[in-house]
C-alpha atoms as a PDB file:
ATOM      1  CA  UNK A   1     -33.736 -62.646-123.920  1.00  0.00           C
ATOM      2  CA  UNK A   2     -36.773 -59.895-124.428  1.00  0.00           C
ATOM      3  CA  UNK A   3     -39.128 -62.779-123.906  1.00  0.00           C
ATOM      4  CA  UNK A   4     -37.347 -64.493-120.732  1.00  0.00           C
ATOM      5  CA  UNK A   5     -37.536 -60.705-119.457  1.00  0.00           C
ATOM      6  CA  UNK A   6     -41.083 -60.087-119.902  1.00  0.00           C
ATOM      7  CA  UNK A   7     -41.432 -63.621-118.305  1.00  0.00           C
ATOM      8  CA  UNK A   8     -39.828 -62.217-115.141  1.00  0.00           C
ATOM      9  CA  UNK A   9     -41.428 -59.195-115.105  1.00  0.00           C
ATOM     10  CA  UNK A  10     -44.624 -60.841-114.664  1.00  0.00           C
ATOM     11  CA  UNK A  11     -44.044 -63.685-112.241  1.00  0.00           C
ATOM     12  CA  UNK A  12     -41.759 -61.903-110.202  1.00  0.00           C
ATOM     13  CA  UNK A  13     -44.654 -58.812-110.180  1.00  0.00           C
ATOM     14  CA  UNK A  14     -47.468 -61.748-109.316  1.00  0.00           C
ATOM     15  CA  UNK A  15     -45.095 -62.897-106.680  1.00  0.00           C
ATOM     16  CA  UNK A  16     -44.152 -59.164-104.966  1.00  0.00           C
ATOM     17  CA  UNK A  17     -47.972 -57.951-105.120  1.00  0.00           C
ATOM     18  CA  UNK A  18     -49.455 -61.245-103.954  1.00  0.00           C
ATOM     19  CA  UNK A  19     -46.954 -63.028-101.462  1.00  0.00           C
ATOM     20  CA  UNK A  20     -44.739 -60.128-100.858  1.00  0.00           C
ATOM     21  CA  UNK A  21     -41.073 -59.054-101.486  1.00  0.00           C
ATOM     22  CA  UNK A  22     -39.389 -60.440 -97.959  1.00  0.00           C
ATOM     23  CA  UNK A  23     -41.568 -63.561 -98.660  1.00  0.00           C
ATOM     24  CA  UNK A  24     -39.974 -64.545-102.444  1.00  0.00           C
ATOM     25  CA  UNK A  25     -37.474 -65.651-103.144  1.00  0.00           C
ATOM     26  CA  UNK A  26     -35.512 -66.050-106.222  1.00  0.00           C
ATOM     27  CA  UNK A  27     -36.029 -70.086-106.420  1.00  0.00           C
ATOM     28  CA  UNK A  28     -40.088 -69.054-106.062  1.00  0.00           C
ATOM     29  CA  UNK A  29     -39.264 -66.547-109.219  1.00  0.00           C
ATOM     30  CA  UNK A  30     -37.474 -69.346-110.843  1.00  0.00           C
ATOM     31  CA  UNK A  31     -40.075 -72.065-110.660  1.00  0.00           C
ATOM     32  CA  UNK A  32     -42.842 -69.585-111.663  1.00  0.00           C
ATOM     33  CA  UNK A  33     -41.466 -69.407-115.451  1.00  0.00           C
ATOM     34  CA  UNK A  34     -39.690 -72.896-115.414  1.00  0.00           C
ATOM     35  CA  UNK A  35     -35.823 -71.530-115.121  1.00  0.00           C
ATOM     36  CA  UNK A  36     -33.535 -73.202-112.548  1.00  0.00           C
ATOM     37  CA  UNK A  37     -32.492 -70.467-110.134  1.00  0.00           C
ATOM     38  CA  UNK A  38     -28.804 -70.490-111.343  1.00  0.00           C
ATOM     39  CA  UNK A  39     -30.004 -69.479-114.937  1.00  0.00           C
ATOM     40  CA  UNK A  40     -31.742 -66.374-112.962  1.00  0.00           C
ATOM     41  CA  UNK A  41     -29.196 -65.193-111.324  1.00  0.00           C
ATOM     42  CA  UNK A  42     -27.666 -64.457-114.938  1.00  0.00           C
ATOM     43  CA  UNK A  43     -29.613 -62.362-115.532  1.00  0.00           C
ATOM     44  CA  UNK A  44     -29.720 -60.588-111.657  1.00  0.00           C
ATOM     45  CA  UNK A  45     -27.888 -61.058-109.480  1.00  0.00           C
ATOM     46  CA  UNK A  46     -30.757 -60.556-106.626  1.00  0.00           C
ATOM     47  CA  UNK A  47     -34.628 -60.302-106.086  1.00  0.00           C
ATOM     48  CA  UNK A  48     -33.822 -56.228-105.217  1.00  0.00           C
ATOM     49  CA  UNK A  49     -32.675 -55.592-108.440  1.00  0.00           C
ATOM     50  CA  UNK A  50     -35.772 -57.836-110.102  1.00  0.00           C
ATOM     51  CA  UNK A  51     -37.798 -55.273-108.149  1.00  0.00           C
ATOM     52  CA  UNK A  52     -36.294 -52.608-109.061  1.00  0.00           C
ATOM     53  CA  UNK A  53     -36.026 -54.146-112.570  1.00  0.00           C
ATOM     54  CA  UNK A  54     -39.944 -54.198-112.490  1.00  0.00           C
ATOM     55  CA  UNK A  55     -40.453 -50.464-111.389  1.00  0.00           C
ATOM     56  CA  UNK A  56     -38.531 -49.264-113.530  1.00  0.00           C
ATOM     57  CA  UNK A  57     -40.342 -50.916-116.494  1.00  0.00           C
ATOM     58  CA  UNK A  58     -44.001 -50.028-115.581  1.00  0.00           C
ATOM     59  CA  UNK A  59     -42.568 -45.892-115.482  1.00  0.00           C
ATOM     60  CA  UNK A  60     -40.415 -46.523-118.496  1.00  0.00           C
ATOM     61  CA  UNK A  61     -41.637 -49.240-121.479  1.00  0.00           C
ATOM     62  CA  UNK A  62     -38.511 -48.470-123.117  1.00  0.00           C
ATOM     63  CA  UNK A  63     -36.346 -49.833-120.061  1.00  0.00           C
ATOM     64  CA  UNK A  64     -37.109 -53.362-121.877  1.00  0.00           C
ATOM     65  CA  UNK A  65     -35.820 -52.239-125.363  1.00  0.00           C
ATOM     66  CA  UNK A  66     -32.772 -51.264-124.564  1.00  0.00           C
ATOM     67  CA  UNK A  67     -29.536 -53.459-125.171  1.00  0.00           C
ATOM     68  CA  UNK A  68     -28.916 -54.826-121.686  1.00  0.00           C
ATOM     69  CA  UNK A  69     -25.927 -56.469-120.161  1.00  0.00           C
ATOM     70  CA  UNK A  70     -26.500 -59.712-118.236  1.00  0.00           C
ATOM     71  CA  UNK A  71     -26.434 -59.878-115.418  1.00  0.00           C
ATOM     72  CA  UNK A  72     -28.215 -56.384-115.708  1.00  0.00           C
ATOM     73  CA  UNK A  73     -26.423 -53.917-113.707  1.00  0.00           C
ATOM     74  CA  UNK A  74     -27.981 -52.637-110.347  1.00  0.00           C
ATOM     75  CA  UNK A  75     -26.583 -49.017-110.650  1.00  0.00           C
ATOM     76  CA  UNK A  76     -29.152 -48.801-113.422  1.00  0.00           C
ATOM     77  CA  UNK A  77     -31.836 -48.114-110.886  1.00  0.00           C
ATOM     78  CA  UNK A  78     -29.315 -45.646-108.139  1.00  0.00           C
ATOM     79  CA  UNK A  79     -31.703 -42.813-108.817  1.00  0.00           C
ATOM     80  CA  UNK A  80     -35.050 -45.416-109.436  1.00  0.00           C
ATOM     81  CA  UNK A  81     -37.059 -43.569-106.406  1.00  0.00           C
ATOM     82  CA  UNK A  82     -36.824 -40.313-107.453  1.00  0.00           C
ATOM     83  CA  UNK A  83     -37.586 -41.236-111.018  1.00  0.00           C
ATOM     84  CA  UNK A  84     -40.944 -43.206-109.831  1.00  0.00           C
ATOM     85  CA  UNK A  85     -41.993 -39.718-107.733  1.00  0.00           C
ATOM     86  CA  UNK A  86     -40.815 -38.049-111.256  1.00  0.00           C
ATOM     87  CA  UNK A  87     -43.416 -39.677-113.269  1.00  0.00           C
ATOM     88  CA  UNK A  88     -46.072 -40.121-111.078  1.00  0.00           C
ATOM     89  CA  UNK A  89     -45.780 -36.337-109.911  1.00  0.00           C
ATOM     90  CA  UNK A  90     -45.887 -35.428-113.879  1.00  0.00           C
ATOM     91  CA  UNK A  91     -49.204 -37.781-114.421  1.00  0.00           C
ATOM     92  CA  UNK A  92     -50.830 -36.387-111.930  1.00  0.00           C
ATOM     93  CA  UNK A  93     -50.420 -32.451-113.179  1.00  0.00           C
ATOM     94  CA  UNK A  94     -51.128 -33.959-116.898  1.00  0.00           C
ATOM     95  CA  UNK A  95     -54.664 -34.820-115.349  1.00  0.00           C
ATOM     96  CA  UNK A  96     -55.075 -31.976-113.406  1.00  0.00           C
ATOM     97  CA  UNK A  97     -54.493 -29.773-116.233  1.00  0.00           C
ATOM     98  CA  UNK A  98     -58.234 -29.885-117.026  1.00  0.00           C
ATOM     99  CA  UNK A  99     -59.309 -29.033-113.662  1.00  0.00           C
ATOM    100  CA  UNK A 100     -57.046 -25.869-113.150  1.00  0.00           C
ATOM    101  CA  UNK A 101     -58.033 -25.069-116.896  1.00  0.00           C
ATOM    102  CA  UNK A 102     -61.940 -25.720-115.994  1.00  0.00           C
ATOM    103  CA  UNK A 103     -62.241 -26.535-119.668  1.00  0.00           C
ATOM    104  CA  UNK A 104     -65.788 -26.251-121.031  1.00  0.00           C
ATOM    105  CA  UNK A 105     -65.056 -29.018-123.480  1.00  0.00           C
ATOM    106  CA  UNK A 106     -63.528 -31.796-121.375  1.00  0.00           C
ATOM    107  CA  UNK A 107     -66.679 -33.794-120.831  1.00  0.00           C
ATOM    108  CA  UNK A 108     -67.441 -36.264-118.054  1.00  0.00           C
ATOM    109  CA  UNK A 109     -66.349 -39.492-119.994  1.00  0.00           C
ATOM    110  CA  UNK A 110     -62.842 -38.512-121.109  1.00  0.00           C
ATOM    111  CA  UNK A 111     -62.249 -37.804-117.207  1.00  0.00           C
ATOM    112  CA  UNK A 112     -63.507 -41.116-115.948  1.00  0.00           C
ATOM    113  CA  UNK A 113     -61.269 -41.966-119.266  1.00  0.00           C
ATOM    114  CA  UNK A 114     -58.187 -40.061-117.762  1.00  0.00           C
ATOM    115  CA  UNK A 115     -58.694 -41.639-114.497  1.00  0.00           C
ATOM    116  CA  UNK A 116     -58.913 -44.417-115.341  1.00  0.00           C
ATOM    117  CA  UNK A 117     -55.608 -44.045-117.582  1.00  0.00           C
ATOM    118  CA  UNK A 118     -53.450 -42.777-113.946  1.00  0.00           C
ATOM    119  CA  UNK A 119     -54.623 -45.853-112.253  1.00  0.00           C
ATOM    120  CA  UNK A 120     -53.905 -48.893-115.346  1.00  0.00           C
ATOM    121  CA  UNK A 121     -50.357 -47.198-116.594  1.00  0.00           C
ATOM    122  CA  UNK A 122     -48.862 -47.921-113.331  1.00  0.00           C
ATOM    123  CA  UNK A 123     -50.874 -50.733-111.636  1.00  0.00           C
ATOM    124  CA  UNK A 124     -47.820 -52.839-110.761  1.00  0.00           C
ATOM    125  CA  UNK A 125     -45.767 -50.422-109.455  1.00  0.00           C
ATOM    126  CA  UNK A 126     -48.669 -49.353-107.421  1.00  0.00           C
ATOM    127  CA  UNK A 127     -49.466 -52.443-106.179  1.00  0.00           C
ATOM    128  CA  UNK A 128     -46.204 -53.511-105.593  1.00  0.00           C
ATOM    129  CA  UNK A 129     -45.851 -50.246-103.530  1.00  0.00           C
ATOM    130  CA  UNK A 130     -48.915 -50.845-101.492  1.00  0.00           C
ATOM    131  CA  UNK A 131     -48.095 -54.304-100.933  1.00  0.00           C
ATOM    132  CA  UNK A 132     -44.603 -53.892 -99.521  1.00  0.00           C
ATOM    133  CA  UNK A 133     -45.027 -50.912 -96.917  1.00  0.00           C
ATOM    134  CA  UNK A 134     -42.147 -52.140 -94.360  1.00  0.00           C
ATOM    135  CA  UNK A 135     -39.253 -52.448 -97.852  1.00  0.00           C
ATOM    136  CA  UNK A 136     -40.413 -49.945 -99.891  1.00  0.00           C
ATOM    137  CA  UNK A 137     -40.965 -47.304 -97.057  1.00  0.00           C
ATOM    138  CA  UNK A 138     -39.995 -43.902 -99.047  1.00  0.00           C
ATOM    139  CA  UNK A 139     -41.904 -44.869-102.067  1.00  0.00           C
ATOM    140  CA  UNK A 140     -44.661 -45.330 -99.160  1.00  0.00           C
ATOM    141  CA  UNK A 141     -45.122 -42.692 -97.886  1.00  0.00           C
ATOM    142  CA  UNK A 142     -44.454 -40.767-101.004  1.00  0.00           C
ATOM    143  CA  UNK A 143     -47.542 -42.755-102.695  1.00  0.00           C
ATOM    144  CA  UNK A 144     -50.067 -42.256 -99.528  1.00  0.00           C
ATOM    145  CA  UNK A 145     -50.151 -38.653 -99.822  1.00  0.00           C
ATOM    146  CA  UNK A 146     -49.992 -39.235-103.905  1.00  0.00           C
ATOM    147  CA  UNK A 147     -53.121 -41.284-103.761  1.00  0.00           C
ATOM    148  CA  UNK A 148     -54.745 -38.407-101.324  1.00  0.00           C
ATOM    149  CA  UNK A 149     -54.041 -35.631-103.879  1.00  0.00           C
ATOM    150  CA  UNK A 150     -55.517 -37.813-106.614  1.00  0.00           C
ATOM    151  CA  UNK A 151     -58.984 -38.708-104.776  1.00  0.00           C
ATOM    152  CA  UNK A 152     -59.060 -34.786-104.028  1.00  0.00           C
ATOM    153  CA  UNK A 153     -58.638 -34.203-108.269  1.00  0.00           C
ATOM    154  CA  UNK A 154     -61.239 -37.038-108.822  1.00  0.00           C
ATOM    155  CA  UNK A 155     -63.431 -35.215-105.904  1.00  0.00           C
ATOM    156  CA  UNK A 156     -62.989 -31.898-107.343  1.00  0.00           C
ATOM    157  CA  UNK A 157     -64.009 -33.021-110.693  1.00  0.00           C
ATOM    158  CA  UNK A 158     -67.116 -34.496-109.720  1.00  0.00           C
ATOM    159  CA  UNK A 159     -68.237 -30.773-107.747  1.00  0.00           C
ATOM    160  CA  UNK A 160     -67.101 -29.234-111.118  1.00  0.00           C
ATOM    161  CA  UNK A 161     -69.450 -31.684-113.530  1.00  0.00           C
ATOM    162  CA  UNK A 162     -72.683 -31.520-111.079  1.00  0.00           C
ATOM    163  CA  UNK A 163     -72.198 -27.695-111.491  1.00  0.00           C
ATOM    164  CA  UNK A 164     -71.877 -28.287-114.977  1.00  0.00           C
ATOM    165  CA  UNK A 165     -75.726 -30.590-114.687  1.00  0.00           C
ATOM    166  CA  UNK A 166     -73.686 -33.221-116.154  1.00  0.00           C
ATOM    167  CA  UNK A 167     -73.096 -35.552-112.894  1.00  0.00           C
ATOM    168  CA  UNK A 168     -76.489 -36.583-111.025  1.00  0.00           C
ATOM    169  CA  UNK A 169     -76.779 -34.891-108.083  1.00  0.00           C
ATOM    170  CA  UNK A 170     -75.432 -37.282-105.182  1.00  0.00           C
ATOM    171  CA  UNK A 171     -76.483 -36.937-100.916  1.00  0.00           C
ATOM    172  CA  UNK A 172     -72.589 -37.385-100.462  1.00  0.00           C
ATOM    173  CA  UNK A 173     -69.701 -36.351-102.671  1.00  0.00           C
ATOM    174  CA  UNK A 174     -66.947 -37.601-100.932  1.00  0.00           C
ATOM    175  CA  UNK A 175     -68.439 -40.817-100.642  1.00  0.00           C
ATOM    176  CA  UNK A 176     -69.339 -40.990-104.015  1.00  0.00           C
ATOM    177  CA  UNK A 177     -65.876 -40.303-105.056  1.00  0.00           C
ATOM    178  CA  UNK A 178     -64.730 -42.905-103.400  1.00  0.00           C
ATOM    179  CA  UNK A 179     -66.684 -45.124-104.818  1.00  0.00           C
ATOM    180  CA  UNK A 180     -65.972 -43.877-108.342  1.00  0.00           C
ATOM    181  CA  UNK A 181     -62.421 -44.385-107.212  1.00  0.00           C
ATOM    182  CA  UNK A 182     -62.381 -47.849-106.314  1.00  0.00           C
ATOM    183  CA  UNK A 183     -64.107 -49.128-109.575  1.00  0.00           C
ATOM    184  CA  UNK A 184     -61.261 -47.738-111.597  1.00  0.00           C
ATOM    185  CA  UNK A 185     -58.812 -48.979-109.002  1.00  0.00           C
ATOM    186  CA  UNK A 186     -60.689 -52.613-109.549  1.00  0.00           C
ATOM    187  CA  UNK A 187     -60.858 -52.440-113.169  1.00  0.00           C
ATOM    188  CA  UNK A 188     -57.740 -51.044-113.659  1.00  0.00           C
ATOM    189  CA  UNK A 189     -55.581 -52.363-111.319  1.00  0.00           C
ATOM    190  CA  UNK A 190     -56.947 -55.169-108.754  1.00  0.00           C
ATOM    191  CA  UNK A 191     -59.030 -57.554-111.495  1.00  0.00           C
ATOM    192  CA  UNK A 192     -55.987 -58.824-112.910  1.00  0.00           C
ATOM    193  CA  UNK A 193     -53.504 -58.660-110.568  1.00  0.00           C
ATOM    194  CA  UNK A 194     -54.376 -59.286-106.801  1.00  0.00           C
ATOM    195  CA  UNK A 195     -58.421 -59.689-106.595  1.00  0.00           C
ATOM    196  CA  UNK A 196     -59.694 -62.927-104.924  1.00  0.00           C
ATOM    197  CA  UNK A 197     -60.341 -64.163-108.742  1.00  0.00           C
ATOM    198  CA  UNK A 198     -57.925 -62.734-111.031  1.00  0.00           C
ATOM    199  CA  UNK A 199     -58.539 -62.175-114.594  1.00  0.00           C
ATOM    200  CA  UNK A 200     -55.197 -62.157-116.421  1.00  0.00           C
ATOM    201  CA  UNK A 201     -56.939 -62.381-119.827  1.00  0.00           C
ATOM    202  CA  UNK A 202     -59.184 -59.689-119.698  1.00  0.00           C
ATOM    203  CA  UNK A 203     -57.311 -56.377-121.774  1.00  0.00           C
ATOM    204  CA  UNK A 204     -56.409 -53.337-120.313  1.00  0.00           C
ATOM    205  CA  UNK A 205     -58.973 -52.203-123.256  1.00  0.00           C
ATOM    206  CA  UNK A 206     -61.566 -54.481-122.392  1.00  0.00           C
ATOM    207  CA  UNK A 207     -61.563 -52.798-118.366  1.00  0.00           C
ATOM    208  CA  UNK A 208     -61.410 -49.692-119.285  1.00  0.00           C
ATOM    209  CA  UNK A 209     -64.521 -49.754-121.618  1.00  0.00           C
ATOM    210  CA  UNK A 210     -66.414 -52.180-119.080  1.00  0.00           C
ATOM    211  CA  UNK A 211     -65.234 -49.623-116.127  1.00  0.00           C
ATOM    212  CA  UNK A 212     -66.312 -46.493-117.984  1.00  0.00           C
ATOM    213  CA  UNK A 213     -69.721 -47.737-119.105  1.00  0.00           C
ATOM    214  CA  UNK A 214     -70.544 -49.033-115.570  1.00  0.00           C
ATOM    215  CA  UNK A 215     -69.479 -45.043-114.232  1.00  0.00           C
ATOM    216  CA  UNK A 216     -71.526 -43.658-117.252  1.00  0.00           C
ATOM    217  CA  UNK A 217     -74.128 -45.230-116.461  1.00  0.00           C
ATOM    218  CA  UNK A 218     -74.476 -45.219-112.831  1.00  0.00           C
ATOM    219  CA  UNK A 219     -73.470 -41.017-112.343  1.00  0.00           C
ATOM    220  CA  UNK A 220     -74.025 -39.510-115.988  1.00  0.00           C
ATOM    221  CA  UNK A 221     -76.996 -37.132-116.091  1.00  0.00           C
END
């Protein structure tokens, strides 16, 4: 059962990020793991509540530990939205902490580390979020102004570390920023989920240390 859920999670996440939620359907889910549709629906009883299914698995591991009914019940997820904001509003102050703090000991690497760490832990919730504007419109609008806030942190960070002499001195910061911020979104998210050439073999390990010694390099003085 554990296995056949995983199996879901990660076809039906392919499917939602790459060909969108109004565009699968449960027989495209079905054929991606080699289940006839009818043994699906035992264990939902719709693609909303595989979605939601999915969500709430990338902000709680547990979820998929837990002795589950079949077909699993929807009113599992009533309260899924304000649990996603919930977790994502709690990563973001973890990795802010530092900032606020100005620590003298957090060096350069475990931020690009922490980063990094914001992006991966939630990549298919994110993506599916970003993917799926017109279904998912609260979670939306709620993640535009999330991903804002977090470019500001990463921006803020980078002032604080050229102060420091420990980030090269750059003609643009907010430039920069962003382009410190879309090589952890690649590695962390995009590579192995909706890039031109995915990578589904490559470990969350294995992009974080390529990622962080390609930002080491590149802006460490």
């Amino acid at each position: 059962m554990e296995n056949r859920l995983e199996l879901i999670y990660d076809a039906a996440g392919q499917l939602f990020i790459n060909k969108g939620f109004a565009r699968t359907q449960m027989r495209d889910i079905a054929k991606e793991i080699g289940l006839s549709t009818g043994m699906l629906y035992q264990y939902f009883t719709s693609k909303k509540d595989i979605l939601s299914f999915i969500l709430k698995g990338t902000i709680d591991p547990g979820f998929f530990n837990r002795e589950h009914h079949y077909p699993i019940d929807s009113h599992l997820f009533d309260d899924l939205d304000a649990e996603i904001m919930k977790t994502f509003e709690k990563n973001q102050a973890q990795f802010d902490n530092h900032l606020k703090n100005k620590d003298s000991d957090y060096s350069l690497a475990q931020m690009f580390s922490d980063a990094f760490d914001s992006i991966s832990n939630y990549a298919i919730s994110c993506l599916i979020i970003e993917h799926n504007e017109d279904d998912l419109k609260k979670l939306s609008e709620y993640y535009r102004d999330y991903r804002k806030r977090f470019f500001n942190q990463v921006q803020q960070y980078i002032q604080l570390f050229i102060e420091k002499d420990e980030f090269r001195k750059v003609e643009s910061i907010p430039y920069t920023t962003r382009a410190v911020v879309e090589s952890l979104a690649w590695w962390g998210m995009h590579l192995r989920y909706d890039a031109y050439e995915t990578d589904k073999t490559i470990s969350n390990e294995m992009a974080k240390k390529t990622c962080l010694d390609l930002l080491l390099h590149a802006y460490q003085k």
